[in-house]
N, C-alpha and C. Protein backbone atom coordinates (compact mmCIF):
# COMPACT_ATOMS: atom_id res chain seq x y z
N UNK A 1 22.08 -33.71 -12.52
CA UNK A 1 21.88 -32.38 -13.09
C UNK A 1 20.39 -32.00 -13.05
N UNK A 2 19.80 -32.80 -13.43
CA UNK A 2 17.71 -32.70 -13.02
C UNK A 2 17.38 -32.13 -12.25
N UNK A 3 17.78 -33.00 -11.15
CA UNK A 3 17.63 -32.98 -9.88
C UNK A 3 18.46 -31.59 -8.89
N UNK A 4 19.59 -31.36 -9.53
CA UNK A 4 19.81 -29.83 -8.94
C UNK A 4 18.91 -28.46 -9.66
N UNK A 5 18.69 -28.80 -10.54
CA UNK A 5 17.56 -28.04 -11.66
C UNK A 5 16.42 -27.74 -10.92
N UNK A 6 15.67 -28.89 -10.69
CA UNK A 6 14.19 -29.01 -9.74
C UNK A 6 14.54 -28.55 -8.52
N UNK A 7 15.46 -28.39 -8.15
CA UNK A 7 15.27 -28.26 -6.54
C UNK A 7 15.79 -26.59 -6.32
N UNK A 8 16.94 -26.46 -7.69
CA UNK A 8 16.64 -24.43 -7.85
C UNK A 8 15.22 -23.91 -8.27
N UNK A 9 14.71 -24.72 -8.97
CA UNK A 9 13.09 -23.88 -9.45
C UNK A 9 12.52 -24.05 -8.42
N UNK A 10 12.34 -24.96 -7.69
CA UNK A 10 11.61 -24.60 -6.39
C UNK A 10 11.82 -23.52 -5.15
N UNK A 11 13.08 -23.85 -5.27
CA UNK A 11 13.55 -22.75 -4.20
C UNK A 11 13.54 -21.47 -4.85
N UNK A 12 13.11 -20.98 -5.88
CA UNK A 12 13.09 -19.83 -6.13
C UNK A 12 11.69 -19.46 -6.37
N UNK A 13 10.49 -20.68 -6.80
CA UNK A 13 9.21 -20.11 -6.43
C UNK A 13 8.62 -20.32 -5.20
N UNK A 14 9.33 -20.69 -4.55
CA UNK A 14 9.26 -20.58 -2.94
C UNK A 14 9.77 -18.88 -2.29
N UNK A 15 11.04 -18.45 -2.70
CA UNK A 15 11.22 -17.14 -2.29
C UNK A 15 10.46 -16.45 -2.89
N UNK A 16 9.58 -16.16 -4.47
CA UNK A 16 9.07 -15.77 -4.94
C UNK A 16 7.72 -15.05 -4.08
N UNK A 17 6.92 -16.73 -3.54
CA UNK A 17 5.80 -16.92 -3.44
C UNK A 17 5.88 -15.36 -1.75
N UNK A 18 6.67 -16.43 -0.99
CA UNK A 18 6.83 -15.35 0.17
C UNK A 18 7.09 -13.78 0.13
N UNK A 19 7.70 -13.46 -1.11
CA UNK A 19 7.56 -12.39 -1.15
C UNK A 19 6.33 -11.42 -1.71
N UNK A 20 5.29 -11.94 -2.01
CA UNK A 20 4.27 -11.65 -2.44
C UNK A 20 3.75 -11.59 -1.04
N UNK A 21 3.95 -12.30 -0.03
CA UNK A 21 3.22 -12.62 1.01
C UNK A 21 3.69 -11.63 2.20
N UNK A 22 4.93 -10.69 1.96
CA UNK A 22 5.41 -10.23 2.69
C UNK A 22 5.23 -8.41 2.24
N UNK A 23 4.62 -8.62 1.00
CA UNK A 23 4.42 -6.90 0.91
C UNK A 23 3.04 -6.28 1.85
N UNK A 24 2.37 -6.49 1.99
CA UNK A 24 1.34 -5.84 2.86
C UNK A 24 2.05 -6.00 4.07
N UNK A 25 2.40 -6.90 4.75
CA UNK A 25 3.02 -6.85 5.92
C UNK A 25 4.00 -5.66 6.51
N UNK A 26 5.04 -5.53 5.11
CA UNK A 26 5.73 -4.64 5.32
C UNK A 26 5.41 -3.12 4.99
N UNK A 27 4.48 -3.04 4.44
CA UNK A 27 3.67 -1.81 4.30
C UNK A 27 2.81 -0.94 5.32
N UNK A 28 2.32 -2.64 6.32
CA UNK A 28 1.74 -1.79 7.62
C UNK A 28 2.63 -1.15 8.42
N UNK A 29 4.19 -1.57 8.03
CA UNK A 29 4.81 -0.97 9.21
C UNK A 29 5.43 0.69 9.13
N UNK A 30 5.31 1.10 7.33
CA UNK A 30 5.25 2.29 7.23
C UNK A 30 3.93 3.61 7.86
N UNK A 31 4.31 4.57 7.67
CA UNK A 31 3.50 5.70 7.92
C UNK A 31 2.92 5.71 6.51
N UNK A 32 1.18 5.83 7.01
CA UNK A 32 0.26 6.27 5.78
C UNK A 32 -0.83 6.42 6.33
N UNK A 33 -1.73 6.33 5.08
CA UNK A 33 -3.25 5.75 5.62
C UNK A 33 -3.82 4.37 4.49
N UNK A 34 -4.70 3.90 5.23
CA UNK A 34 -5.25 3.06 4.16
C UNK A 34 -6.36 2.65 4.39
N UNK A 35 -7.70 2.55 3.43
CA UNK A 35 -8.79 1.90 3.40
C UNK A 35 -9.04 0.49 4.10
N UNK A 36 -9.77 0.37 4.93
CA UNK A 36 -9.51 -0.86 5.67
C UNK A 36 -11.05 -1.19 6.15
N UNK A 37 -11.64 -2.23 5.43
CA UNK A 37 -13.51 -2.51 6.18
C UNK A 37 -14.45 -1.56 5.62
N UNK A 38 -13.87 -0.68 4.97
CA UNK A 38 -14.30 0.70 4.11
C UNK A 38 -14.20 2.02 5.19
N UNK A 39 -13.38 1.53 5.88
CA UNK A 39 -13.10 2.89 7.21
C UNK A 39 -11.67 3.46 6.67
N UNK A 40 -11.21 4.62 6.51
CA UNK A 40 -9.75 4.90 6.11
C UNK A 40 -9.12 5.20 7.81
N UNK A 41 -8.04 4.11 8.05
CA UNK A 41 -7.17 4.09 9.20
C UNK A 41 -5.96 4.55 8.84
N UNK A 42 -5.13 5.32 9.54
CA UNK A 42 -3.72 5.53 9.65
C UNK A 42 -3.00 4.70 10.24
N UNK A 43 -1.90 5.04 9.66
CA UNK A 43 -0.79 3.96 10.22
C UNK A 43 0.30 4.84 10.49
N UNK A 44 0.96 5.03 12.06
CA UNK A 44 2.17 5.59 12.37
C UNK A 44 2.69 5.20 13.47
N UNK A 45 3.92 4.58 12.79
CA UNK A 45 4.92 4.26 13.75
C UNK A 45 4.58 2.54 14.20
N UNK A 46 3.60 2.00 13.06
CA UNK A 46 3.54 0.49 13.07
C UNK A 46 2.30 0.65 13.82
N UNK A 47 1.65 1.60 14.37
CA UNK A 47 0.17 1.23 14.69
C UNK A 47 -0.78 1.98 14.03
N UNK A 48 -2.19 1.26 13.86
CA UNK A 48 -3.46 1.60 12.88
C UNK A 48 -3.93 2.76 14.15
N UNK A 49 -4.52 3.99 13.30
CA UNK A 49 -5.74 4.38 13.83
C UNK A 49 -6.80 4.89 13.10
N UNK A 50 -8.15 4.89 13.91
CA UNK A 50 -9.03 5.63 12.76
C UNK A 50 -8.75 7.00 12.45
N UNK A 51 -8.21 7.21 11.23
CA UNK A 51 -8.22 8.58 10.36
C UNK A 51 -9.10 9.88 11.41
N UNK A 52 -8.59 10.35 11.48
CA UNK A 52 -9.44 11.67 12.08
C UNK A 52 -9.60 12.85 11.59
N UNK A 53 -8.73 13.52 10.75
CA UNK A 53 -8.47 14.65 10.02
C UNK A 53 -7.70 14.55 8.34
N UNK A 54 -7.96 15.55 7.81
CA UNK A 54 -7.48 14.90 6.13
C UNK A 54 -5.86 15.26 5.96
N UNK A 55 -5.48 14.89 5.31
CA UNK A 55 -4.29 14.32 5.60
C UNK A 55 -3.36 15.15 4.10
N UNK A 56 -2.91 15.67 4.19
CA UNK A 56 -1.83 15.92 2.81
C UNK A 56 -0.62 15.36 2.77
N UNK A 57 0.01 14.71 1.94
CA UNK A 57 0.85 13.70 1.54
C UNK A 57 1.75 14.49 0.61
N UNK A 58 3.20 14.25 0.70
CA UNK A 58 4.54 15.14 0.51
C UNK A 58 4.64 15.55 -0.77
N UNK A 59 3.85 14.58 -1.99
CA UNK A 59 3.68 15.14 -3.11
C UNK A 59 2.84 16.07 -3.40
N UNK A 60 1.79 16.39 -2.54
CA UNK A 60 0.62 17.21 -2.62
C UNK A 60 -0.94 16.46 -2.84
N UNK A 61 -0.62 15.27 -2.97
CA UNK A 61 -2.17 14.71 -2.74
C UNK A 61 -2.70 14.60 -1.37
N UNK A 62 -3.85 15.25 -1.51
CA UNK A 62 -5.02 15.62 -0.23
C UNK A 62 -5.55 13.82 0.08
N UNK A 63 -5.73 13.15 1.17
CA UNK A 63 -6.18 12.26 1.43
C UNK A 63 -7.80 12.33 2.54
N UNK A 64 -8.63 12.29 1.98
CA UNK A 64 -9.77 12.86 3.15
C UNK A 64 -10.57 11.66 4.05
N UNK A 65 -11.11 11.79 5.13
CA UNK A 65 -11.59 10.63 5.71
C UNK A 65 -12.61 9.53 5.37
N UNK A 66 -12.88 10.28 4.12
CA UNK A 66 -13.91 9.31 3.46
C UNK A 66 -13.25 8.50 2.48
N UNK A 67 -12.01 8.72 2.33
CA UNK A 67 -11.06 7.47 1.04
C UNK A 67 -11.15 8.53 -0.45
N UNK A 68 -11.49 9.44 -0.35
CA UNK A 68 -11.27 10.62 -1.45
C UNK A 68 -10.41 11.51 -1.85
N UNK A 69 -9.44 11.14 -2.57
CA UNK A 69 -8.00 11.63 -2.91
C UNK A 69 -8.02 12.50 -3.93
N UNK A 70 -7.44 13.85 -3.58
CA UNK A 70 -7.86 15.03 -4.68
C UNK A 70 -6.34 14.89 -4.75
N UNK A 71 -5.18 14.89 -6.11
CA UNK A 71 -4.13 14.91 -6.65
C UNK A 71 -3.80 16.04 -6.98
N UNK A 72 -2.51 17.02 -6.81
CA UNK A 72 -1.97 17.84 -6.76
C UNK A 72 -2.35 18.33 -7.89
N UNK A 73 -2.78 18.03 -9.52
CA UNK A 73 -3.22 18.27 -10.46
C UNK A 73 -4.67 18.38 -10.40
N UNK A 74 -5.48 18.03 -9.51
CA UNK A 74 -7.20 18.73 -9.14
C UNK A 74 -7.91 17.19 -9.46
N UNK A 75 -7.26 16.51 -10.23
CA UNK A 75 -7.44 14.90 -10.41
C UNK A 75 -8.69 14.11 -8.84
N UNK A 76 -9.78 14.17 -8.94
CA UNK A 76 -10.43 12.95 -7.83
C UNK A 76 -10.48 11.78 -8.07
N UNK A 77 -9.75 10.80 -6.98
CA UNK A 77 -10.37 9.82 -6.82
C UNK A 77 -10.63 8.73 -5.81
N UNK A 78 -10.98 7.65 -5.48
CA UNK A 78 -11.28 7.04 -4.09
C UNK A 78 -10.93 6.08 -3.90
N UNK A 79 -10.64 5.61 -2.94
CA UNK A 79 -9.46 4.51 -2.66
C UNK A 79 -10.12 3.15 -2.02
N UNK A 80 -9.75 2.17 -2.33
CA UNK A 80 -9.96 0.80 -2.54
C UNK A 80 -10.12 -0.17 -1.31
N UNK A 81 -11.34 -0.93 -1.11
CA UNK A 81 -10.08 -1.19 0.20
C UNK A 81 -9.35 -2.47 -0.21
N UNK A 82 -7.86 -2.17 0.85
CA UNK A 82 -6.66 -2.74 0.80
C UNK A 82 -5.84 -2.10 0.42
N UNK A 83 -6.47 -0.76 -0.40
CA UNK A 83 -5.38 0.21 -0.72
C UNK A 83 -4.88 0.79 0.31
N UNK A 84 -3.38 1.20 -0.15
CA UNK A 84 -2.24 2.50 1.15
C UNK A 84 -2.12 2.93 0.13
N UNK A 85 -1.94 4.72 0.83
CA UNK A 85 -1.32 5.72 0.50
C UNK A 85 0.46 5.98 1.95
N UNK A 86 1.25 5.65 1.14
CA UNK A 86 2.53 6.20 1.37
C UNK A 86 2.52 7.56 2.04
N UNK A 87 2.97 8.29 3.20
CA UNK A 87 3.38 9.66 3.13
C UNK A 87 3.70 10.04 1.91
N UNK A 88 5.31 9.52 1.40
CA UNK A 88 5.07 10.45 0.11
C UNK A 88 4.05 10.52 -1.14
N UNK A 89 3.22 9.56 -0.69
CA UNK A 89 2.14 9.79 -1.71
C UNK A 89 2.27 8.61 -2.94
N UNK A 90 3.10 7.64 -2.55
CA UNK A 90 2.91 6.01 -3.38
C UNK A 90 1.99 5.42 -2.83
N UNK A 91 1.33 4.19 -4.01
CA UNK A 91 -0.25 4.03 -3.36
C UNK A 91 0.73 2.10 -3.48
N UNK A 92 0.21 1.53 -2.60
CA UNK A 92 0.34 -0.50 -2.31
C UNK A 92 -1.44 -0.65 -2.14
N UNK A 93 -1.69 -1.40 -3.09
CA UNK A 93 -2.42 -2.23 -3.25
C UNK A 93 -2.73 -3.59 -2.44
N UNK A 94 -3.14 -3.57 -1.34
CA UNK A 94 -3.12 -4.60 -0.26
C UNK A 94 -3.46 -6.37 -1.04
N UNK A 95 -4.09 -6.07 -1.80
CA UNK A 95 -4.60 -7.36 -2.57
C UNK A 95 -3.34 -8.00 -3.37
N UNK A 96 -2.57 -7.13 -4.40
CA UNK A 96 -1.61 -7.31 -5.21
C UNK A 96 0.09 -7.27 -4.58
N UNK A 97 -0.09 -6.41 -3.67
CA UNK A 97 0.97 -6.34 -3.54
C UNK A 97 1.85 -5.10 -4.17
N UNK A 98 1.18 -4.17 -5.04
CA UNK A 98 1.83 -3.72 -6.13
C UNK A 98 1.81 -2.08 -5.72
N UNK A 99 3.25 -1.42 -5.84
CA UNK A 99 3.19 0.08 -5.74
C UNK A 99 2.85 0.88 -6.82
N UNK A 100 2.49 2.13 -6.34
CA UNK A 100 2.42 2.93 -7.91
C UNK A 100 2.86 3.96 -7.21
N UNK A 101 2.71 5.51 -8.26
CA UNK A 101 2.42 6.89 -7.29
C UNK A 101 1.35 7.06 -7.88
N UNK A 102 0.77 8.27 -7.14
CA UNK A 102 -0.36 8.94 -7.51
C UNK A 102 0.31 10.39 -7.86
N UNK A 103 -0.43 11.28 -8.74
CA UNK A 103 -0.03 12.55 -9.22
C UNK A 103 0.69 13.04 -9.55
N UNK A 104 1.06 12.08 -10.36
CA UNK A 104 2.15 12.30 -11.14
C UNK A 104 1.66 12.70 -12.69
């Protein structure tokens, strides 16, 4: 009984662990932009490019080439690097792993 015990807790901070390891990954393969080296690159269709023009996002947050996010409510602020912005305007945290929205 121990021994099937220990070997479920492992296998579940084992799927755990990988999935921490698998959110940025799967984030590059969406459409956005994100702070990257302190350059803001886009991402569409699974490939990076450098940002060229500012960008409005489906909720209404403005994304500009310098990492300066004006929020549909007039709200500024500037983005991280490792941070994504989502098309619709959810932000992943490249470091954490972790979604939010913005302007809300």
């Amino acid at each position: 009984m121990l021994k099937y015990r220990t070997v479920t807790l492992a296998v579940g901070a084992l799927l755990l662990s990988v999935s921490f390891l698998v959110s940025p990954v799967v984030a590059m393969d969406k459409d956005g932009v994100m702070m990257k080296d302190g350059k803001m690159m886009m991402s569409k269709d699974g490939k990076m490019s450098p940002m060229d023009k500012e960008m409005t996002m489906s909720n209404g947050t403005k994304v500009m080439k310098d990492g300066k996010m004006m929020m549909k409510d007039g709200k500024e602020m500037n983005m991280k690097d490792g941070q994504m912005m989502m098309m619709d305007g959810k932000m992943m945290d490249g470091d954490k792993g972790k979604m939010g929205e913005m302007g809300k």
